[in-house]
Protein backbone atom coordinates (compact mmCIF):
# COMPACT_ATOMS: atom_id res chain seq x y z
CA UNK A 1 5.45 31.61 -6.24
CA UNK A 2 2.65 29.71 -5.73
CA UNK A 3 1.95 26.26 -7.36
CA UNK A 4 -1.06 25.04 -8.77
CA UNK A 5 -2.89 22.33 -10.25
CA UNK A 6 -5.56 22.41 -13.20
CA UNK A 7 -7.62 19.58 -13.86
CA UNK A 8 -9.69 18.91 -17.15
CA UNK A 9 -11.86 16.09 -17.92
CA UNK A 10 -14.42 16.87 -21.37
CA UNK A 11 -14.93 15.58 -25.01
CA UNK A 12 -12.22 15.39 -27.14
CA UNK A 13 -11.37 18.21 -29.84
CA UNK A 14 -8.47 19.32 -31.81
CA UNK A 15 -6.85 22.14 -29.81
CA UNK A 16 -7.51 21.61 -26.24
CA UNK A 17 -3.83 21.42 -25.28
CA UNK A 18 -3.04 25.01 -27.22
CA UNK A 19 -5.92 26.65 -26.12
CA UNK A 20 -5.52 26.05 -22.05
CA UNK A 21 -1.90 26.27 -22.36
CA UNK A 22 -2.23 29.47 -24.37
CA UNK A 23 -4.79 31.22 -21.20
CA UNK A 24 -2.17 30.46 -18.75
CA UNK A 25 0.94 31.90 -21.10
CA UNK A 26 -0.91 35.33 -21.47
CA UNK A 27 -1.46 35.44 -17.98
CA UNK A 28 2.01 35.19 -17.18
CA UNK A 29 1.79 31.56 -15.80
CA UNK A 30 4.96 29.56 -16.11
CA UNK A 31 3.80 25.48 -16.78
CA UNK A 32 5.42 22.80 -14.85
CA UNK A 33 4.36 19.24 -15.79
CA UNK A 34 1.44 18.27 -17.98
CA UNK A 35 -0.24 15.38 -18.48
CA UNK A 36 -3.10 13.73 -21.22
CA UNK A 37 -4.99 10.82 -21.98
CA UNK A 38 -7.42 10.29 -24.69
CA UNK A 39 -9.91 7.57 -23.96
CA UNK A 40 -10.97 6.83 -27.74
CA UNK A 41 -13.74 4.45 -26.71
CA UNK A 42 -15.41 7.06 -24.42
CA UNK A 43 -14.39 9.74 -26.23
CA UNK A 44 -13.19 11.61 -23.61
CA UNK A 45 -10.04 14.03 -22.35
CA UNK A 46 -8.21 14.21 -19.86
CA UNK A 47 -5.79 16.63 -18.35
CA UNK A 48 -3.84 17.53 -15.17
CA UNK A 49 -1.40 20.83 -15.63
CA UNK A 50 0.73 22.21 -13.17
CA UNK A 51 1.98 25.84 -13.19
CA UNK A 52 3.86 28.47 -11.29
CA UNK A 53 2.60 32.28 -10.65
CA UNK A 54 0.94 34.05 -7.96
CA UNK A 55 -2.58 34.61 -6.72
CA UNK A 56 -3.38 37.90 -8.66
CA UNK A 57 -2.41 36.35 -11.97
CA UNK A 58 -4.79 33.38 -12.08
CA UNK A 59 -7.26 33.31 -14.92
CA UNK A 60 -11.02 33.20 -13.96
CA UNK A 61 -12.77 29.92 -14.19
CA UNK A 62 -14.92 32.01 -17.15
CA UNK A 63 -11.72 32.45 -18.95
CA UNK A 64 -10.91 29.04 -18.79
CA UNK A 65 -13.87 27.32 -19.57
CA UNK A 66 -14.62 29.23 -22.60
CA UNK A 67 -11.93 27.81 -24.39
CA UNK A 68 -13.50 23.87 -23.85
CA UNK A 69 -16.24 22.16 -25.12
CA UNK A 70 -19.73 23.32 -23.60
CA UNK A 71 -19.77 19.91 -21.45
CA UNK A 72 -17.03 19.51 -19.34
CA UNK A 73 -15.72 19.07 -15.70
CA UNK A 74 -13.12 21.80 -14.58
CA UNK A 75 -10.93 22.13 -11.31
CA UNK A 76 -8.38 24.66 -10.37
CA UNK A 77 -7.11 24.43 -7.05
CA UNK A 78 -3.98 25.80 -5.13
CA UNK A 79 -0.95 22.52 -4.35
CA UNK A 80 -1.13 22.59 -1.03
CA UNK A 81 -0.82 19.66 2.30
CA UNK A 82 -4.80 18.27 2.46
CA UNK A 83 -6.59 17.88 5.89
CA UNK A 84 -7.67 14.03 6.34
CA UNK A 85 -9.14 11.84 9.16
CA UNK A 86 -7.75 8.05 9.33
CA UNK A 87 -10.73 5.86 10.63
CA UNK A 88 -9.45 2.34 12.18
CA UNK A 89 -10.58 -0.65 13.61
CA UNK A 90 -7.74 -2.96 15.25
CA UNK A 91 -5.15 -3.51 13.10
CA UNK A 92 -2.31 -1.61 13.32
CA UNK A 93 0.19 -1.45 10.17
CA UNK A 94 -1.81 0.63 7.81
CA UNK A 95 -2.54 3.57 10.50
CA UNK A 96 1.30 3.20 12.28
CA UNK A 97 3.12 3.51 8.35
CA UNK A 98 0.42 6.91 7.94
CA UNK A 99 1.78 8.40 12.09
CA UNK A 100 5.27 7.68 10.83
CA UNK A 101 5.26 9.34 7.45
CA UNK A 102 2.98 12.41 8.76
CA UNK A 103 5.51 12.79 11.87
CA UNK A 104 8.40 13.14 9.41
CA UNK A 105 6.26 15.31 6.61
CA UNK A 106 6.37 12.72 4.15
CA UNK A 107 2.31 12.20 4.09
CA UNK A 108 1.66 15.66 2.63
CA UNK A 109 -1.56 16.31 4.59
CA UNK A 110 -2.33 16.59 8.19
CA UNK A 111 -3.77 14.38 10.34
CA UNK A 112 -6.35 16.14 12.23
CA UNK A 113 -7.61 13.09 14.06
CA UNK A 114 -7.97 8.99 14.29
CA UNK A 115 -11.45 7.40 14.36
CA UNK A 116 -11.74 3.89 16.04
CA UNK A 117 -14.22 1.66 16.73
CA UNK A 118 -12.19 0.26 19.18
CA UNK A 119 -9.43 1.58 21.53
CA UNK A 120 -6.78 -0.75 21.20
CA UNK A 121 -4.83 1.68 18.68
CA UNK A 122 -5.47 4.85 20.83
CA UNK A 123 -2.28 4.79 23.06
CA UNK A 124 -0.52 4.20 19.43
CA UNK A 125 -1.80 7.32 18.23
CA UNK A 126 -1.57 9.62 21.07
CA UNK A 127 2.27 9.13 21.18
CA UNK A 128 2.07 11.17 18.03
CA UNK A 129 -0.22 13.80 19.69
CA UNK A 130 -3.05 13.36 17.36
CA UNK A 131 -6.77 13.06 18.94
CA UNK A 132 -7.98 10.27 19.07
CA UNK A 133 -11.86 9.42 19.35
CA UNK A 134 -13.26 5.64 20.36
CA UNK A 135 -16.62 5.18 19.80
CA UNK A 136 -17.52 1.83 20.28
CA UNK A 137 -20.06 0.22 18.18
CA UNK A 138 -21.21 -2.16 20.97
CA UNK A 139 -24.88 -2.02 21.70
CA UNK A 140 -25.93 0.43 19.55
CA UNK A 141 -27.84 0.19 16.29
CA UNK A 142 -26.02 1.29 12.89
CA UNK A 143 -27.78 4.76 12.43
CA UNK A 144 -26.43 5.55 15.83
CA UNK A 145 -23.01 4.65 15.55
CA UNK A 146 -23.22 6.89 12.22
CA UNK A 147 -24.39 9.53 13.59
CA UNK A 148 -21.78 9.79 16.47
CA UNK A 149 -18.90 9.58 14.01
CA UNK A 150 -20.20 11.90 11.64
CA UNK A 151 -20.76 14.21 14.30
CA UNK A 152 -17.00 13.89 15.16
CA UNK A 153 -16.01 14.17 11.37
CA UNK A 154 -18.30 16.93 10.94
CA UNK A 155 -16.40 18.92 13.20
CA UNK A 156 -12.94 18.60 12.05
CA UNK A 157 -14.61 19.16 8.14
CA UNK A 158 -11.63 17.03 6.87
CA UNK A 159 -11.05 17.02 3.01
CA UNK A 160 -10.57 13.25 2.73
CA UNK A 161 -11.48 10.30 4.84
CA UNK A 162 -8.87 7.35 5.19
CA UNK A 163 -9.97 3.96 5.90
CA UNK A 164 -7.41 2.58 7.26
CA UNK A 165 -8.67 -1.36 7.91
CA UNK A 166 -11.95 0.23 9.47
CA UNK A 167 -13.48 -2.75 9.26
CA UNK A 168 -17.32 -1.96 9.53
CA UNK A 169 -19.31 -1.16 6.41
CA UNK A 170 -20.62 2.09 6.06
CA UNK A 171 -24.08 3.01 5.09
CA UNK A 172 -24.84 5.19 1.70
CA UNK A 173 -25.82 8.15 3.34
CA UNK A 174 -22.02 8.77 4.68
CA UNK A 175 -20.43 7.27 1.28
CA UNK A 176 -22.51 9.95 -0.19
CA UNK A 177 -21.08 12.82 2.39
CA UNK A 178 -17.66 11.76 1.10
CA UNK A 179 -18.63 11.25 -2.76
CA UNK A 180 -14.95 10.48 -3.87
CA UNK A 181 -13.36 11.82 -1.07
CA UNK A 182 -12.93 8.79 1.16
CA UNK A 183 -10.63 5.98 0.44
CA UNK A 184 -9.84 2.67 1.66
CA UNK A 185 -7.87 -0.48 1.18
CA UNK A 186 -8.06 -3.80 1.32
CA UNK A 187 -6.57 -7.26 0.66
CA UNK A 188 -7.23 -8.30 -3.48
CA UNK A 189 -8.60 -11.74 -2.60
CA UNK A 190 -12.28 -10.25 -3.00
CA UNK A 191 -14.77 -11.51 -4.32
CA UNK A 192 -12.91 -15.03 -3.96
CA UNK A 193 -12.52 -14.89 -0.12
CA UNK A 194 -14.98 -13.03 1.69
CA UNK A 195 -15.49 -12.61 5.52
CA UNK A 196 -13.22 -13.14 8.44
CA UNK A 197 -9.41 -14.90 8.05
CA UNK A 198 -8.84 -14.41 4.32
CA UNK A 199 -5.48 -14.94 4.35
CA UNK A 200 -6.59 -18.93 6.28
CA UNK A 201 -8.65 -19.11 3.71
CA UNK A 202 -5.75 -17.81 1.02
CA UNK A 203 -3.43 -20.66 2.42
CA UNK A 204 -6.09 -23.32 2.45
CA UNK A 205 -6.49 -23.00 -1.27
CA UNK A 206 -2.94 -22.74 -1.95
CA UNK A 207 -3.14 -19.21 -3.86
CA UNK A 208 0.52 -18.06 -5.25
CA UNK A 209 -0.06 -14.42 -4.97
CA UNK A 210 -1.51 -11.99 -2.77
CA UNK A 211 -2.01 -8.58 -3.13
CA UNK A 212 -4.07 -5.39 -1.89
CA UNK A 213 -6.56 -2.78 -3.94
CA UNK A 214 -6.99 0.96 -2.20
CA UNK A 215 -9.88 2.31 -4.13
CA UNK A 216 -11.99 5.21 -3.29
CA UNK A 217 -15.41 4.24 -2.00
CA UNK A 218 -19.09 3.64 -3.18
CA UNK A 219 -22.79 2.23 -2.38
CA UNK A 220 -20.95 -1.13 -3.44
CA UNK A 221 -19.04 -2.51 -1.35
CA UNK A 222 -15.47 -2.61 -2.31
CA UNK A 223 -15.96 -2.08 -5.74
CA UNK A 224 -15.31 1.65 -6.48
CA UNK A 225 -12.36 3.20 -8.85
CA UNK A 226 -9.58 1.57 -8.08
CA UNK A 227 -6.83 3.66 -7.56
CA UNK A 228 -3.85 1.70 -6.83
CA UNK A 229 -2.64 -2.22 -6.45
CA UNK A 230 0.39 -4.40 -6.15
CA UNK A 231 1.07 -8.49 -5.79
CA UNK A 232 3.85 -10.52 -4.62
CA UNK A 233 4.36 -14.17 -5.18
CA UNK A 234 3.60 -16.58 -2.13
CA UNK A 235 4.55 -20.38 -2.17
CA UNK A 236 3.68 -23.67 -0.28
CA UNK A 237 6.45 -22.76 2.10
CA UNK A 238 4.62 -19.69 3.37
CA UNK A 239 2.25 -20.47 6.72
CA UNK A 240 -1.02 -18.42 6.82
CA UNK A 241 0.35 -16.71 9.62
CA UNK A 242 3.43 -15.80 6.95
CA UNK A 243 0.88 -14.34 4.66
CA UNK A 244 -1.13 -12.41 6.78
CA UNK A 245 1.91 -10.31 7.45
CA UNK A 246 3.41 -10.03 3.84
CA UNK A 247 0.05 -9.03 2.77
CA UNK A 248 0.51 -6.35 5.70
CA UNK A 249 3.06 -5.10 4.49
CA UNK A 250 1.63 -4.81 0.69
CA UNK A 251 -1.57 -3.10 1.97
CA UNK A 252 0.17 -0.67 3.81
CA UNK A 253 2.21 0.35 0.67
CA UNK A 254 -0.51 0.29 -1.49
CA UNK A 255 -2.27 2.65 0.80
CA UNK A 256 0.58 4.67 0.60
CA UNK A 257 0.76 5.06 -2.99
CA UNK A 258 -3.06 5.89 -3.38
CA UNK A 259 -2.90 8.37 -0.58
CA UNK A 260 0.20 10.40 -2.27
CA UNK A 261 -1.73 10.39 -5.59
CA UNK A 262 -5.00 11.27 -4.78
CA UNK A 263 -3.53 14.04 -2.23
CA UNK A 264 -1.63 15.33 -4.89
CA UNK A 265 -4.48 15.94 -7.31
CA UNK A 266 -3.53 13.07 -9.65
CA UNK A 267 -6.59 10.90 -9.58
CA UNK A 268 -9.46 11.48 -12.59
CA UNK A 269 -12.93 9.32 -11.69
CA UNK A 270 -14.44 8.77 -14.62
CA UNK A 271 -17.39 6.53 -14.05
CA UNK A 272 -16.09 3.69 -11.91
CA UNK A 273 -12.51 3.86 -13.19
CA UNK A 274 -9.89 6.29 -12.75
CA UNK A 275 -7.29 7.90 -14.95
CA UNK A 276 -4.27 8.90 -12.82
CA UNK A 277 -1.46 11.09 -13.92
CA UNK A 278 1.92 9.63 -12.00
């Protein structure tokens, strides 16, 4: 049988839980794991259910939504590996943990390709057999550079984007191609320590944590729904060279984590925040 996952966000009202669970028990449906959250200040429900039965004894969308309230956002779709593009820059950990867990199908998705900037990763990926495409950003105004990678993304039509420490802003027309859809990660130092060498900058001021944010993207910069973060405590006997690589090693987890749970269906925007069903 085949599994999949049923995703509610609307007002709250008494009965929401019987009446969706009910549709799926008189279609024969067999319900895994289900999940709810309430947000009492918004006023709002939430609701990720996951259930066993084949294709022919689905409910229609119709059926479904006729048992909510008039405004609501619904999303049935079949559990299933999702088809992503990783987009780099130079830095290697966050892209080489993503080969190594997709080479050993512990990514669920496929890789269909790696987007760089600049080739220094390329021999990296292509001992994994992945394609990879450089395209430089040297001499060439914004708009162009754009519109050479989204011609590239355009033809593998991937379901998510992965920014893996591309390190180049991107304008709102692509954010907009990729409404919710692309994600990216970064050290948690912003807004205190913008611009090149954070972690110098980190040591210099003697911070006792560091940490990384993935978050799915927006118009502003590094500020959309955070999906998933983590810290660890530094001290004054850690070098900024001692940081930068702990803080490696975070960001590459944390990338991890957001990737599994947005790949799995578990991520809710509401707004700019997220409710996420783990």
């Amino acid at each position: 049988m085949k599994t999949h996952i049923l995703s509610i966000d609307c007002p709250d009202q008494k009965g929401i839980v019987h009446h969706i669970t009910g549709v799926l028990f008189r279609h024969g449906l067999n319900v895994v794991s289900n999940g709810e959250h309430v947000d009492h200040e918004a006023g709002r429900f939430f609701m990720r259910t996951e259930f066993e039965g084949e294709q022919a004894q689905l409910p229609s969308l119709g059926e479904l939504k006729s048992v909510l309230p008039a405004e609501h956002n619904l999303r049935l779709v079949e559990k299933r590996k999702k088809n992503i593009v990783i987009m780099v820059s130079k830095e290697p950990h966050c892209l080489g943990d993503l080969l190594i867990r997709h080479a050993f199908d512990a990514l669920q998705a496929n890789i269909l390709a790696v987007v760089g900037n600049h080739d220094r990763l390329q021999p990296l990926v292509e001992k994994f057999g992945i394609p990879y495409h450089f395209i430089t950003h040297e001499g060439k105004e914004r708009a162009q550079h754009e519109a050479e990678i989204m011609q590239v993304l355009d033809g593998y039509a991937p379901e998510y984007v992965v920014l893996a420490k591309y390190m180049r802003v991107l304008s709102e027309a692509v954010v907009a191609r990729y409404k919710h859809r692309m994600v990216n990660i970064h050290h948690s130092f912003l807004p205190a320590f913008i611009g090149a060498n954070p972690y110098r900058q980190a040591y210099e001021r003697g911070v006792k944590i560091i940490g990384a944010t993935a978050h799915l993207v927006t118009t502003d910069l590094d500020e959309g729904p955070i999906i998933a973060q983590s810290v660890i405590p530094v001290d004054h006997t850690h070098s900024a060279r001692d940081m930068s690589q702990a803080g490696a090693d975070v960001e590459k987890n944390v990338l991890s984590k957001a990737l599994k749970l947005v790949l799995d269906d578990r991520v809710h925007v509401h707004g700019n925040r997220t409710v996420i069903f783990d």
